[in-house]
PDB file of N, CA and C in Angstrom:
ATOM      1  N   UNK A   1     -25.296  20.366 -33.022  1.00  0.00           N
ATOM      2  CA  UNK A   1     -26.341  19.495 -32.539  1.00  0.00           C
ATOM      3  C   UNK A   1     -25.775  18.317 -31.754  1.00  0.00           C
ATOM      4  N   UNK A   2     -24.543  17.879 -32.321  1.00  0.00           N
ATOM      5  CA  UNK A   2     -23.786  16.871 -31.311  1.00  0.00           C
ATOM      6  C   UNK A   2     -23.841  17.271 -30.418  1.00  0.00           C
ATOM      7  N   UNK A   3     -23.003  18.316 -29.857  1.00  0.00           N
ATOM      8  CA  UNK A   3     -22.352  18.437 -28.853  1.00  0.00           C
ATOM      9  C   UNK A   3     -23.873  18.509 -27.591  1.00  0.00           C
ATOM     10  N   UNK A   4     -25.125  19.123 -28.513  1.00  0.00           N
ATOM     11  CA  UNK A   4     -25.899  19.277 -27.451  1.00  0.00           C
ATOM     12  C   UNK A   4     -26.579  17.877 -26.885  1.00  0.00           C
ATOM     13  N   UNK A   5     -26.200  17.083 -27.708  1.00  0.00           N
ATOM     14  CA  UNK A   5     -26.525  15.843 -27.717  1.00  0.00           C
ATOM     15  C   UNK A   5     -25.767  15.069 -26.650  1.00  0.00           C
ATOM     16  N   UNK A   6     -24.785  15.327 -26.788  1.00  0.00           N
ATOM     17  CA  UNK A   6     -23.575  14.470 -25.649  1.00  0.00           C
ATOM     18  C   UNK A   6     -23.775  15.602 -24.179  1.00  0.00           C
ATOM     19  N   UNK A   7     -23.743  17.131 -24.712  1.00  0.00           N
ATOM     20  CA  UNK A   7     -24.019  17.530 -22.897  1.00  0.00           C
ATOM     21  C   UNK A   7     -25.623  16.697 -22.339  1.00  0.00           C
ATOM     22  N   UNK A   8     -26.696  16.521 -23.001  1.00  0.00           N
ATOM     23  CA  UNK A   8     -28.016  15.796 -22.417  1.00  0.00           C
ATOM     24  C   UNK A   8     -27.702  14.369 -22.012  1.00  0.00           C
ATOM     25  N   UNK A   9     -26.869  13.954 -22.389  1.00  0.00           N
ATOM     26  CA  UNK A   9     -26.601  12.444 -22.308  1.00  0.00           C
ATOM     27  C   UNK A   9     -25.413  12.630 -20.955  1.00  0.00           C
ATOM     28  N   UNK A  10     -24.475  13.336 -20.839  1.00  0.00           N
ATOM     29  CA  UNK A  10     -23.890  13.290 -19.816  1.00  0.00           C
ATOM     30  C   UNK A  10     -24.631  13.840 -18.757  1.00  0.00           C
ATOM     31  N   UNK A  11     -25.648  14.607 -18.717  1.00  0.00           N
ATOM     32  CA  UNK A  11     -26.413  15.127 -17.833  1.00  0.00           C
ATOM     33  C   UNK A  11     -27.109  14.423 -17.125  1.00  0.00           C
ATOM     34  N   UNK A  12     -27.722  13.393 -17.629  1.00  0.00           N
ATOM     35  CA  UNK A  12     -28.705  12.177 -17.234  1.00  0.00           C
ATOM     36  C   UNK A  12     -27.526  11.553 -16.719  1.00  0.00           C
ATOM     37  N   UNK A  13     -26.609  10.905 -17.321  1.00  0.00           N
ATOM     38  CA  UNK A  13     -26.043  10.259 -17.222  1.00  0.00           C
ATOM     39  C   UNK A  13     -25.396  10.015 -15.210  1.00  0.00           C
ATOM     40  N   UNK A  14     -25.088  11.663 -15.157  1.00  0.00           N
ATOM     41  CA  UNK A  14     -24.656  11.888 -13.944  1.00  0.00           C
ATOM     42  C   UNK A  14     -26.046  12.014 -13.017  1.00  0.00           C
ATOM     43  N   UNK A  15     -27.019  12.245 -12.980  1.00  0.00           N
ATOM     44  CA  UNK A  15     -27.960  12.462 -12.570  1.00  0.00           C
ATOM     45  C   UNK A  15     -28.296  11.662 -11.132  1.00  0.00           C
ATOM     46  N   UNK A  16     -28.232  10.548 -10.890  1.00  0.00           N
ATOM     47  CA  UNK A  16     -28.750   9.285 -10.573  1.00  0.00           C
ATOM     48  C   UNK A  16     -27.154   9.403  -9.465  1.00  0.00           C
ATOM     49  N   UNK A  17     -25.781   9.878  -9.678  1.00  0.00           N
ATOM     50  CA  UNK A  17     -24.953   9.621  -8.676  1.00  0.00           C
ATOM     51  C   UNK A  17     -24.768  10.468  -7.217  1.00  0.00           C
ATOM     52  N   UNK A  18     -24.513  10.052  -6.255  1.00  0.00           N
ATOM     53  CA  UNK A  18     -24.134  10.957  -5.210  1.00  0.00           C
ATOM     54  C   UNK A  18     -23.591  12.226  -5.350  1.00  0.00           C
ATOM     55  N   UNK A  19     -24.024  13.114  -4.684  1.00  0.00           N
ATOM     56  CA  UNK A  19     -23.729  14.320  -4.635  1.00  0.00           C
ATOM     57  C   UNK A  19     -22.413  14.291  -3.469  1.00  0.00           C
ATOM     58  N   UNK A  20     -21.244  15.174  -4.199  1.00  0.00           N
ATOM     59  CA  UNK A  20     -20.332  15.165  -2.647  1.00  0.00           C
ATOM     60  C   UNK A  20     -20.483  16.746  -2.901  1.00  0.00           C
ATOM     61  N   UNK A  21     -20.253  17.114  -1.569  1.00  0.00           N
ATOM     62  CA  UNK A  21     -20.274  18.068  -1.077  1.00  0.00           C
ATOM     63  C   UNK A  21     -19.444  18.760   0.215  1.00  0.00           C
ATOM     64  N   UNK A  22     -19.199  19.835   0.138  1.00  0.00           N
ATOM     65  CA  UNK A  22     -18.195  20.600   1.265  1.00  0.00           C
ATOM     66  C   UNK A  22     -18.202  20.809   2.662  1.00  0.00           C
ATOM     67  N   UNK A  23     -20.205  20.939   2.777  1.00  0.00           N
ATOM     68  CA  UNK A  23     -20.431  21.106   4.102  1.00  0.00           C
ATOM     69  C   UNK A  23     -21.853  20.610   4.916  1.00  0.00           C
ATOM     70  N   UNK A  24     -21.882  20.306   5.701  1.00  0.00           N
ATOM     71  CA  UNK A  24     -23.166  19.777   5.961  1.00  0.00           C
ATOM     72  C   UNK A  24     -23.818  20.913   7.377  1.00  0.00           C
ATOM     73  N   UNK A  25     -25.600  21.256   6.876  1.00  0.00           N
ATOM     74  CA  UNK A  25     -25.642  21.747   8.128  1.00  0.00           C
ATOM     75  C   UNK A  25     -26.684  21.052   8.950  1.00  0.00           C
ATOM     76  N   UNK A  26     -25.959  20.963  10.326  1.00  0.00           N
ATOM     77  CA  UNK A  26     -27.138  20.363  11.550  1.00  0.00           C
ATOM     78  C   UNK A  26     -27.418  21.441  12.330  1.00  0.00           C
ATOM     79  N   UNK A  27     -28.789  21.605  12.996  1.00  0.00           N
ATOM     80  CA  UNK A  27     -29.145  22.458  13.493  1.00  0.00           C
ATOM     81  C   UNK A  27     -28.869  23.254  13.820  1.00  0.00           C
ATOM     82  N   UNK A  28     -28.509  23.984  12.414  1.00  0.00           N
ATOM     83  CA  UNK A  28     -28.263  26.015  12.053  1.00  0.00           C
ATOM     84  C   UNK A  28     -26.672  25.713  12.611  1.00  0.00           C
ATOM     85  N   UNK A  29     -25.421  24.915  12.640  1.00  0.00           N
ATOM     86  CA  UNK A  29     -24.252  24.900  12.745  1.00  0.00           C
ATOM     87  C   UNK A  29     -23.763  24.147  11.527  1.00  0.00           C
ATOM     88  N   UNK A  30     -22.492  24.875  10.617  1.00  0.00           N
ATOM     89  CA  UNK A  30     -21.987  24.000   9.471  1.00  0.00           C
ATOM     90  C   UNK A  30     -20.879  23.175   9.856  1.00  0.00           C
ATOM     91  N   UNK A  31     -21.003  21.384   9.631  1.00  0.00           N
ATOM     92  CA  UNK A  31     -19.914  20.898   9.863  1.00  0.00           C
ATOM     93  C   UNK A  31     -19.090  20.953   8.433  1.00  0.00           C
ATOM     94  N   UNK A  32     -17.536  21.363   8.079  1.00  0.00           N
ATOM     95  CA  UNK A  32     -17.032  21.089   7.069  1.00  0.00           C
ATOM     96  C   UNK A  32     -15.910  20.062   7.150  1.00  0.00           C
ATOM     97  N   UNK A  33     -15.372  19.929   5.612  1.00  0.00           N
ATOM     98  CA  UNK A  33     -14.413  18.677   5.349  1.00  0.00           C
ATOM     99  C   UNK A  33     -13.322  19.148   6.699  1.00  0.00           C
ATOM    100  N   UNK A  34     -12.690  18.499   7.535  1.00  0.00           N
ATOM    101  CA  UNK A  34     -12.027  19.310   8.438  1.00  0.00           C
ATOM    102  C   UNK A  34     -11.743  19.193   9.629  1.00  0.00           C
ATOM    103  N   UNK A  35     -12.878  18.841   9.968  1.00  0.00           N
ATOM    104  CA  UNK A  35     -13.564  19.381  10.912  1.00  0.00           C
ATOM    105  C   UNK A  35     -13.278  18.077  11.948  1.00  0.00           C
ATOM    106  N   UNK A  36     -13.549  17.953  13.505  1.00  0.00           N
ATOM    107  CA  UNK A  36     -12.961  16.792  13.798  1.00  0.00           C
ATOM    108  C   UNK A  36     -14.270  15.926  13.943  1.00  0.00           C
ATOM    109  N   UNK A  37     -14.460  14.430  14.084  1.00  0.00           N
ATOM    110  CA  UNK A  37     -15.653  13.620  14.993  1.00  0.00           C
ATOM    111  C   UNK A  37     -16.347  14.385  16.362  1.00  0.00           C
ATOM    112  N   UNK A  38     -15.793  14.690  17.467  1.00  0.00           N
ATOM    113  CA  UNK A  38     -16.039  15.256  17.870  1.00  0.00           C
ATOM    114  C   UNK A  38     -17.131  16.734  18.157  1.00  0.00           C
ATOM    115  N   UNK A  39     -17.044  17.349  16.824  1.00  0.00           N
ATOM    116  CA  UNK A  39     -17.371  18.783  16.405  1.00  0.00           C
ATOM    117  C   UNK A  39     -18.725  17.986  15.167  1.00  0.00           C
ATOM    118  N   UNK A  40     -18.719  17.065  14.676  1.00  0.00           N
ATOM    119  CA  UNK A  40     -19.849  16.407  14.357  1.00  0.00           C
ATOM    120  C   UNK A  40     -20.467  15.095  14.927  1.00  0.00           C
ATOM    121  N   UNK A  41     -20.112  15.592  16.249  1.00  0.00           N
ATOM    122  CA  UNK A  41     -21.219  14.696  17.100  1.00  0.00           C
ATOM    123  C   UNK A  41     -21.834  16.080  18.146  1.00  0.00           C
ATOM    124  N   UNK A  42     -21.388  16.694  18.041  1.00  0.00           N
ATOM    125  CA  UNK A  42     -21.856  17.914  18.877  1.00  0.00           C
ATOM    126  C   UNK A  42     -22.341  18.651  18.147  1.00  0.00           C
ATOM    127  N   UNK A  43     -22.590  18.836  16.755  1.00  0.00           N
ATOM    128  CA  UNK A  43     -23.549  19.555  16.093  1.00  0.00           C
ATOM    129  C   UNK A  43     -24.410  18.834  15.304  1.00  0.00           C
ATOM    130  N   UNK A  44     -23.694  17.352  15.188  1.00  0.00           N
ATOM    131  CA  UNK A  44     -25.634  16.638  14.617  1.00  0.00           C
ATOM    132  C   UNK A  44     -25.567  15.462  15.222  1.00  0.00           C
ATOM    133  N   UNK A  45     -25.259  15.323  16.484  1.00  0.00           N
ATOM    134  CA  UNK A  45     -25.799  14.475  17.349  1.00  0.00           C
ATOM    135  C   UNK A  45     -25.227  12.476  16.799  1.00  0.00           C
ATOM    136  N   UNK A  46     -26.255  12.308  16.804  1.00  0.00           N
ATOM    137  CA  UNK A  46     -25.701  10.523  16.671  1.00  0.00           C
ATOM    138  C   UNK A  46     -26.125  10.005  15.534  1.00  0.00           C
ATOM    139  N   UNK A  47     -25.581   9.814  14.685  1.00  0.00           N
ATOM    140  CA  UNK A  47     -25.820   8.914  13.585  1.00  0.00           C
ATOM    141  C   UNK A  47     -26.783   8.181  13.440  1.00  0.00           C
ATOM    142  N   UNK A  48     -27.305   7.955  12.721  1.00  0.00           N
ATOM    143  CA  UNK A  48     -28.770   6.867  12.141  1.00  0.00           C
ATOM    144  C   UNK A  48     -27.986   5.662  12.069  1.00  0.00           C
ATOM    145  N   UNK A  49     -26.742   5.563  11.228  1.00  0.00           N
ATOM    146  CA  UNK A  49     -26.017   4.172  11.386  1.00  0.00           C
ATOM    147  C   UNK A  49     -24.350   4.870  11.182  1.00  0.00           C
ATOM    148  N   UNK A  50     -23.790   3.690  11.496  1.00  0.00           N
ATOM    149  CA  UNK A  50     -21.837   4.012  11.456  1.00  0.00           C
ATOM    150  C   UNK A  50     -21.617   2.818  11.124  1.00  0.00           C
ATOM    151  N   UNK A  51     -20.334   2.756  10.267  1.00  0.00           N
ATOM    152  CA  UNK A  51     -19.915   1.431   9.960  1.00  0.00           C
ATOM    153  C   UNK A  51     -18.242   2.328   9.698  1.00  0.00           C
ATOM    154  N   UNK A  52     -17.265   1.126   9.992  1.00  0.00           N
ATOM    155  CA  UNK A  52     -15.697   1.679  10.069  1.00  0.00           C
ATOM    156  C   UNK A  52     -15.176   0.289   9.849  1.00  0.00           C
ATOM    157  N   UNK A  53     -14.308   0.844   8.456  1.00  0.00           N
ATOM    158  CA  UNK A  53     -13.750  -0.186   7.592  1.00  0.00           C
ATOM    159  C   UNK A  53     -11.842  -0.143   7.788  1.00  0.00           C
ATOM    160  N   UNK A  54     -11.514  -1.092   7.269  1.00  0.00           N
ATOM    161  CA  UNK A  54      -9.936  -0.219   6.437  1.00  0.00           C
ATOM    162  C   UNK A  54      -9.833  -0.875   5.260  1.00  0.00           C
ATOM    163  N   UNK A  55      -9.509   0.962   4.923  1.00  0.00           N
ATOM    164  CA  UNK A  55      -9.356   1.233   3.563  1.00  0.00           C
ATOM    165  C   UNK A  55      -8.157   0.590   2.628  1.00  0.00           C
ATOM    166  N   UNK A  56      -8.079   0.088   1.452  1.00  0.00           N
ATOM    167  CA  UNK A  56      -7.288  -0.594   0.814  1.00  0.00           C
ATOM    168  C   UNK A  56      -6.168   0.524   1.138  1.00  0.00           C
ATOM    169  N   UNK A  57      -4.482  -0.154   1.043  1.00  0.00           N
ATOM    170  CA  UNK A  57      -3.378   0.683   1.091  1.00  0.00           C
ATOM    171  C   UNK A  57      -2.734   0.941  -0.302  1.00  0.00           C
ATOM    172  N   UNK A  58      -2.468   1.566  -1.376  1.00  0.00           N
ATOM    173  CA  UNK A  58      -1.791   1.295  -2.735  1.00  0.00           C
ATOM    174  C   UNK A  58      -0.180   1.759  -2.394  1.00  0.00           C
ATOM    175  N   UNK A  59       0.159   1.353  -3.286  1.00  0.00           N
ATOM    176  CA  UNK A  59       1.877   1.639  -3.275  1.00  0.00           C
ATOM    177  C   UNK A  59       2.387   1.946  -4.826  1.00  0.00           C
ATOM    178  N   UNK A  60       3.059   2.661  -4.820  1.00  0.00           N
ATOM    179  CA  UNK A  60       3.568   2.954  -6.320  1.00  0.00           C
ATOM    180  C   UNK A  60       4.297   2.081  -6.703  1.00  0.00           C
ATOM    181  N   UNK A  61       4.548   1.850  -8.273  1.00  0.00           N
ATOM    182  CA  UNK A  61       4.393   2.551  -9.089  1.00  0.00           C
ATOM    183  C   UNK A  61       3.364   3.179  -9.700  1.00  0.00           C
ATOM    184  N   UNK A  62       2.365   1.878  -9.831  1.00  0.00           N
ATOM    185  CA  UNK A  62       1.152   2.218 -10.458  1.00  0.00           C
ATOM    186  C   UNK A  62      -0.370   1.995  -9.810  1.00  0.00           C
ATOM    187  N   UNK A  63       0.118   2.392  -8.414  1.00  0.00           N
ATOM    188  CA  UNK A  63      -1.031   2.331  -7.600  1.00  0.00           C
ATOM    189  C   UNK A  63      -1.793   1.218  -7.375  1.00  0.00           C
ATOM    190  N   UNK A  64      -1.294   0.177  -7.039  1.00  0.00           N
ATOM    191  CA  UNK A  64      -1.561  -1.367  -7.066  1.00  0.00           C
ATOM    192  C   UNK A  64      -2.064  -1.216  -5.575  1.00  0.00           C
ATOM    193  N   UNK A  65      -3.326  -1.652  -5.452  1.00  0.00           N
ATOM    194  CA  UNK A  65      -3.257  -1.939  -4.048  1.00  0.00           C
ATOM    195  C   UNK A  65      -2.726  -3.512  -3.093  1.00  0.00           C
ATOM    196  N   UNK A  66      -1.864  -2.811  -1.921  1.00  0.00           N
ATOM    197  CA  UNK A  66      -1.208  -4.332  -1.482  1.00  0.00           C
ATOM    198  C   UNK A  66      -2.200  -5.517  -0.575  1.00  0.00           C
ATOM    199  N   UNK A  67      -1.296  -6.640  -1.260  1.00  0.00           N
ATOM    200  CA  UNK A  67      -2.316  -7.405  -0.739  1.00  0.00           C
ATOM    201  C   UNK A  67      -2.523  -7.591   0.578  1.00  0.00           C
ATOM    202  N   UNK A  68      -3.458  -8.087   0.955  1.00  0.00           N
ATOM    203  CA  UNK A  68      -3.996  -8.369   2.455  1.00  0.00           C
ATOM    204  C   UNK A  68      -3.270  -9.090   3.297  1.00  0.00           C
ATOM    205  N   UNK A  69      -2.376 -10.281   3.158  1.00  0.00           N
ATOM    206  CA  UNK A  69      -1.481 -10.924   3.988  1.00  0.00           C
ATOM    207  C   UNK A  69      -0.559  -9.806   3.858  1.00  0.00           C
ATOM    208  N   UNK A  70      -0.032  -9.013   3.212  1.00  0.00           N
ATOM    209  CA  UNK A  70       0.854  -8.049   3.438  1.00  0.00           C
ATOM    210  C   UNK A  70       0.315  -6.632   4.137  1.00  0.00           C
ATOM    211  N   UNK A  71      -0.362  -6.520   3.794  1.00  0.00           N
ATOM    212  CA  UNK A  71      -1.412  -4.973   4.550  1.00  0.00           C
ATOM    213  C   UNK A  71      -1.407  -5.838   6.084  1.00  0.00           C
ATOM    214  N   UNK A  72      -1.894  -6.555   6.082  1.00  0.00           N
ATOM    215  CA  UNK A  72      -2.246  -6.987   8.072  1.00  0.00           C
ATOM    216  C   UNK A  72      -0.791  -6.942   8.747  1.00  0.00           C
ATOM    217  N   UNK A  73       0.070  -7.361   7.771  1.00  0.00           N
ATOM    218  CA  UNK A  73       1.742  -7.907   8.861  1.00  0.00           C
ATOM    219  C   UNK A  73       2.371  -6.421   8.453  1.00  0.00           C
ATOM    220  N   UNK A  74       2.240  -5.989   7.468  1.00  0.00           N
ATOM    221  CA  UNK A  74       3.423  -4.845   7.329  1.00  0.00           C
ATOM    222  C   UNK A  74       3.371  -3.335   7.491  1.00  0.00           C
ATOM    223  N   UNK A  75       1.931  -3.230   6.500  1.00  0.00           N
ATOM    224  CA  UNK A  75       1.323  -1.506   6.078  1.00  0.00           C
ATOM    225  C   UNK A  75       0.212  -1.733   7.176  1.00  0.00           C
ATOM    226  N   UNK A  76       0.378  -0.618   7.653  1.00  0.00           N
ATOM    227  CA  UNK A  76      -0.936  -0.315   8.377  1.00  0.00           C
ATOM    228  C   UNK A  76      -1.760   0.083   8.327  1.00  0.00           C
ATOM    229  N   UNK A  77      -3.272  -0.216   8.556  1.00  0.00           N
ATOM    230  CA  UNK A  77      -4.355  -0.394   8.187  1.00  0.00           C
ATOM    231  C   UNK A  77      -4.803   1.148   8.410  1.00  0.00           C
ATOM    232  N   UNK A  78      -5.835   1.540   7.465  1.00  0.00           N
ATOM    233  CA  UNK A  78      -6.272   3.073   7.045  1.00  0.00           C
ATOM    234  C   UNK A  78      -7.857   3.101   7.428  1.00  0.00           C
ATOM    235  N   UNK A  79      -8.019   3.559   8.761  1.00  0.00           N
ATOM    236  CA  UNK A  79      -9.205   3.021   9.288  1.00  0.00           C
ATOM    237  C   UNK A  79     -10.004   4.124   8.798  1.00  0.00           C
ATOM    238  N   UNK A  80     -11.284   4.354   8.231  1.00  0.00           N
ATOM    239  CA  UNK A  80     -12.176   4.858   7.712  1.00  0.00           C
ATOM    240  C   UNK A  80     -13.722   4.550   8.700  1.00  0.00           C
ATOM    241  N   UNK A  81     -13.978   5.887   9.106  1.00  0.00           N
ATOM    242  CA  UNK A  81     -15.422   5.564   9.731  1.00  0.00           C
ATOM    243  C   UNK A  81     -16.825   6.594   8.461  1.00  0.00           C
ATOM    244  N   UNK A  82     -17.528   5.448   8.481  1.00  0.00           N
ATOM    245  CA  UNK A  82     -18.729   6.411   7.729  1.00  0.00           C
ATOM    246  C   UNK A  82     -19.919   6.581   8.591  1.00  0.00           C
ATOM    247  N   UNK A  83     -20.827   7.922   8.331  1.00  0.00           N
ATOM    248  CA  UNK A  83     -21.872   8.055   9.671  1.00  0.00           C
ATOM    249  C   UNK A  83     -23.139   8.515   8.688  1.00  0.00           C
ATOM    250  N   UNK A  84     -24.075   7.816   8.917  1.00  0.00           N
ATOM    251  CA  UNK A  84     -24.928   8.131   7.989  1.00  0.00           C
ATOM    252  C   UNK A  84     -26.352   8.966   8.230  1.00  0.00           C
ATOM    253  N   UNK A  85     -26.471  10.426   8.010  1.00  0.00           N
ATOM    254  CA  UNK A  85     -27.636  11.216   8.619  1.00  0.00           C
ATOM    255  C   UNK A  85     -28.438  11.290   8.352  1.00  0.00           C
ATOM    256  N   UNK A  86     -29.881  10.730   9.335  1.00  0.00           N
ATOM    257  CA  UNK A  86     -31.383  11.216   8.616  1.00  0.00           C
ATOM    258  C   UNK A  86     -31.484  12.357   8.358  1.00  0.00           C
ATOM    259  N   UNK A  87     -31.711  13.310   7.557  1.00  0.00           N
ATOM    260  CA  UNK A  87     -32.016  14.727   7.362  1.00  0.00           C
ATOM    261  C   UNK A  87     -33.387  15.256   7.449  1.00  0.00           C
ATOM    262  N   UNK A  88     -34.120  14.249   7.294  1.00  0.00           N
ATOM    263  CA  UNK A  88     -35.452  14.726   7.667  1.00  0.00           C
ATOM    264  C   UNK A  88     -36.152  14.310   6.053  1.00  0.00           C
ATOM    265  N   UNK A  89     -37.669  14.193   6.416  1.00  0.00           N
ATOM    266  CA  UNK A  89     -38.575  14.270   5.218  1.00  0.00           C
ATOM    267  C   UNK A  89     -38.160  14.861   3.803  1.00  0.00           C
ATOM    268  N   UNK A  90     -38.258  14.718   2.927  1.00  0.00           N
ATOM    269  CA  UNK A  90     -37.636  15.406   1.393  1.00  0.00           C
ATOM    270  C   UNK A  90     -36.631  15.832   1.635  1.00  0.00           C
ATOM    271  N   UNK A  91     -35.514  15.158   2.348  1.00  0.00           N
ATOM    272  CA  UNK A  91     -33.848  15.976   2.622  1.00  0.00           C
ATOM    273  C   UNK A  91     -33.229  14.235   1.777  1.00  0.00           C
ATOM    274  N   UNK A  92     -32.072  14.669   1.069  1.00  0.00           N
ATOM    275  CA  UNK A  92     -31.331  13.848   1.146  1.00  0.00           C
ATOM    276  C   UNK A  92     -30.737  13.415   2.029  1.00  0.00           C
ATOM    277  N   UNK A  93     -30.293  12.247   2.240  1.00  0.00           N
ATOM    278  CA  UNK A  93     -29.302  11.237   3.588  1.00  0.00           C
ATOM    279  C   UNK A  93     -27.982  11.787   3.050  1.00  0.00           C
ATOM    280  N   UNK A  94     -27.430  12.205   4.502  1.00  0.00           N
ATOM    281  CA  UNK A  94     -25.767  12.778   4.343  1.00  0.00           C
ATOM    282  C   UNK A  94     -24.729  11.571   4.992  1.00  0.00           C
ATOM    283  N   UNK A  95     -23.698  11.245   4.346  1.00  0.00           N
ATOM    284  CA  UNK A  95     -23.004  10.511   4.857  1.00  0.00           C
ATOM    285  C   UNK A  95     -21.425  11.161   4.886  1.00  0.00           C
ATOM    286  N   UNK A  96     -20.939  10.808   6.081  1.00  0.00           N
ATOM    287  CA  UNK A  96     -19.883  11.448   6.608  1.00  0.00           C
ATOM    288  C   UNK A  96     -18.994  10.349   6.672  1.00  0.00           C
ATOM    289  N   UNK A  97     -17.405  10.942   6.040  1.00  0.00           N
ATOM    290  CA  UNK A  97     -16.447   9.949   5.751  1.00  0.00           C
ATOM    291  C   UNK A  97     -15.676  10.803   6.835  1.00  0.00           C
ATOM    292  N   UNK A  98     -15.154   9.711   7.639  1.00  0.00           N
ATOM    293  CA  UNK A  98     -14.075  10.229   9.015  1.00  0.00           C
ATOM    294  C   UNK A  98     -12.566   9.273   8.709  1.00  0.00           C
ATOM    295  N   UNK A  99     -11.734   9.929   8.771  1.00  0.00           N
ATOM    296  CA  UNK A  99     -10.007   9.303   8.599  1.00  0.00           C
ATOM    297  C   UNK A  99      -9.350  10.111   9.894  1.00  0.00           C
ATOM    298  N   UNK A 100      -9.261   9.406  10.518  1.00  0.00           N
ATOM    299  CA  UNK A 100      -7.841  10.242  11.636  1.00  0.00           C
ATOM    300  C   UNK A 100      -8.245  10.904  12.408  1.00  0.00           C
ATOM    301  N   UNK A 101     -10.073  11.044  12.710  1.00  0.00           N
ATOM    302  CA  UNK A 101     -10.280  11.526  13.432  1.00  0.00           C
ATOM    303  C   UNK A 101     -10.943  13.039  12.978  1.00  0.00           C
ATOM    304  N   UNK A 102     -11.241  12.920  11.518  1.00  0.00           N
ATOM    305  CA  UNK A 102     -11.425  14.506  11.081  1.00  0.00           C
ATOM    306  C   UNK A 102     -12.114  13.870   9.700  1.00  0.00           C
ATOM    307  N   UNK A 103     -13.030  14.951   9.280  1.00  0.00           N
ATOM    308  CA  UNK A 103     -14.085  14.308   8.203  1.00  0.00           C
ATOM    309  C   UNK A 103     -12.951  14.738   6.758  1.00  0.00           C
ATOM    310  N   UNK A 104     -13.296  14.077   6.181  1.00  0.00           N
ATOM    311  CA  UNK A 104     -12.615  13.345   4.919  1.00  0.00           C
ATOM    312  C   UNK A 104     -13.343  13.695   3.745  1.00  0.00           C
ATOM    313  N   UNK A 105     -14.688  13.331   4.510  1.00  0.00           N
ATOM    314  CA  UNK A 105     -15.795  13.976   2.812  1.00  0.00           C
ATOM    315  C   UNK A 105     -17.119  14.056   3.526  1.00  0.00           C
ATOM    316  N   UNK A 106     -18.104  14.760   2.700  1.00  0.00           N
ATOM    317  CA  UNK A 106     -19.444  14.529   2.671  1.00  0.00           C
ATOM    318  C   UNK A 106     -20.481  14.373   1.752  1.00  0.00           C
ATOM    319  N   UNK A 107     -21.242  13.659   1.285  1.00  0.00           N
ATOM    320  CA  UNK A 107     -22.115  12.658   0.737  1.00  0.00           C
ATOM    321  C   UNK A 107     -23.112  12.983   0.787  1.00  0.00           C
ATOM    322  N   UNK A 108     -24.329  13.249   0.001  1.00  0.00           N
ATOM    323  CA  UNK A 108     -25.888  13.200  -0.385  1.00  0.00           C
ATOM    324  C   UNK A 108     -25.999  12.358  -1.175  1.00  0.00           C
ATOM    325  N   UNK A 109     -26.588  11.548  -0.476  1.00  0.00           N
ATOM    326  CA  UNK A 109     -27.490  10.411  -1.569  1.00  0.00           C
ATOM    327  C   UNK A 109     -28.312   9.717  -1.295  1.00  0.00           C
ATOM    328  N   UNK A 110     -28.844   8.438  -1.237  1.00  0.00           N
ATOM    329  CA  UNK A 110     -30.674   8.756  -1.170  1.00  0.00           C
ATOM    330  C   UNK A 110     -31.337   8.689  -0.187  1.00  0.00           C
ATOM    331  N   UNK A 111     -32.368   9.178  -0.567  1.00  0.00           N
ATOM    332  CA  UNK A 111     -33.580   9.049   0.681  1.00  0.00           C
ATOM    333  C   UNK A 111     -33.232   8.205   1.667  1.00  0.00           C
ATOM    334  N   UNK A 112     -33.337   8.629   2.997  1.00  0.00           N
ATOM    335  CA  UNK A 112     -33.013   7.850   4.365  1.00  0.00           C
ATOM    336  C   UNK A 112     -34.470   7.052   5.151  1.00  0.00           C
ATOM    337  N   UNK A 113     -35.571   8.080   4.459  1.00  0.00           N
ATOM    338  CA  UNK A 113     -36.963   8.104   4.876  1.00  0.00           C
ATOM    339  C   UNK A 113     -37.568   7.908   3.784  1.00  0.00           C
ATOM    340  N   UNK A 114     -38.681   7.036   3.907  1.00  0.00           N
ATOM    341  CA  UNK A 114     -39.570   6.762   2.816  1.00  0.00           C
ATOM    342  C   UNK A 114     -40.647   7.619   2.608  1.00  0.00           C
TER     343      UNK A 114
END
């Protein structure tokens, strides 16, 4: 009875978070993790919004990320673009993580449209 207890509770639990996922499709073409900017602007067109960050740098031992007066002068900055897709009425919003020029990940999560 525990255990069915803790799978319902982790179930909910996860419920409510983003979905990642492998591939996204825009009009009847699949873009996957892979794949370049380019090849998802030519199969789903232009983004609803984009925003492009850089990403913290870590360094071992224990994965500390370095600090910022040191990341700007020394390590170089890990530029990250995200693109965020209307999917349409009852579709989840897909968001596309770009590194280097090639998608990195893809994202369902919420409603884009009310």
């Amino acid at each position: 009875m525990r255990f069915f207890v803790r799978v319902c509770v982790m179930a909910a639990a996860t419920a409510f978070l983003p979905v990642h996922a492998e591939t996204l499709r825009c009009n009847g073409h699949i873009v996957e993790i892979g794949d370049s900017r380019l090849s998802v602007r030519r199969h789903c067109g232009e983004p609803l919004l984009q925003d492009t960050y850089c990403a913290p740098v870590y360094y071992a031992p224990g994965f500390q990320p370095v600090p910022d007066i040191w990341a700007r002068a020394v390590v170089p900055c890990l530029v990250v673009d995200e693109w965020l897709y209307d999917r349409g009425p009852g579709n989840l919003a897909a968001t596309v993580r770009l590194r280097a020029g090639a998608v990195l990940s893809i994202t369902y999560g919420d409603r884009a449209t009310p």
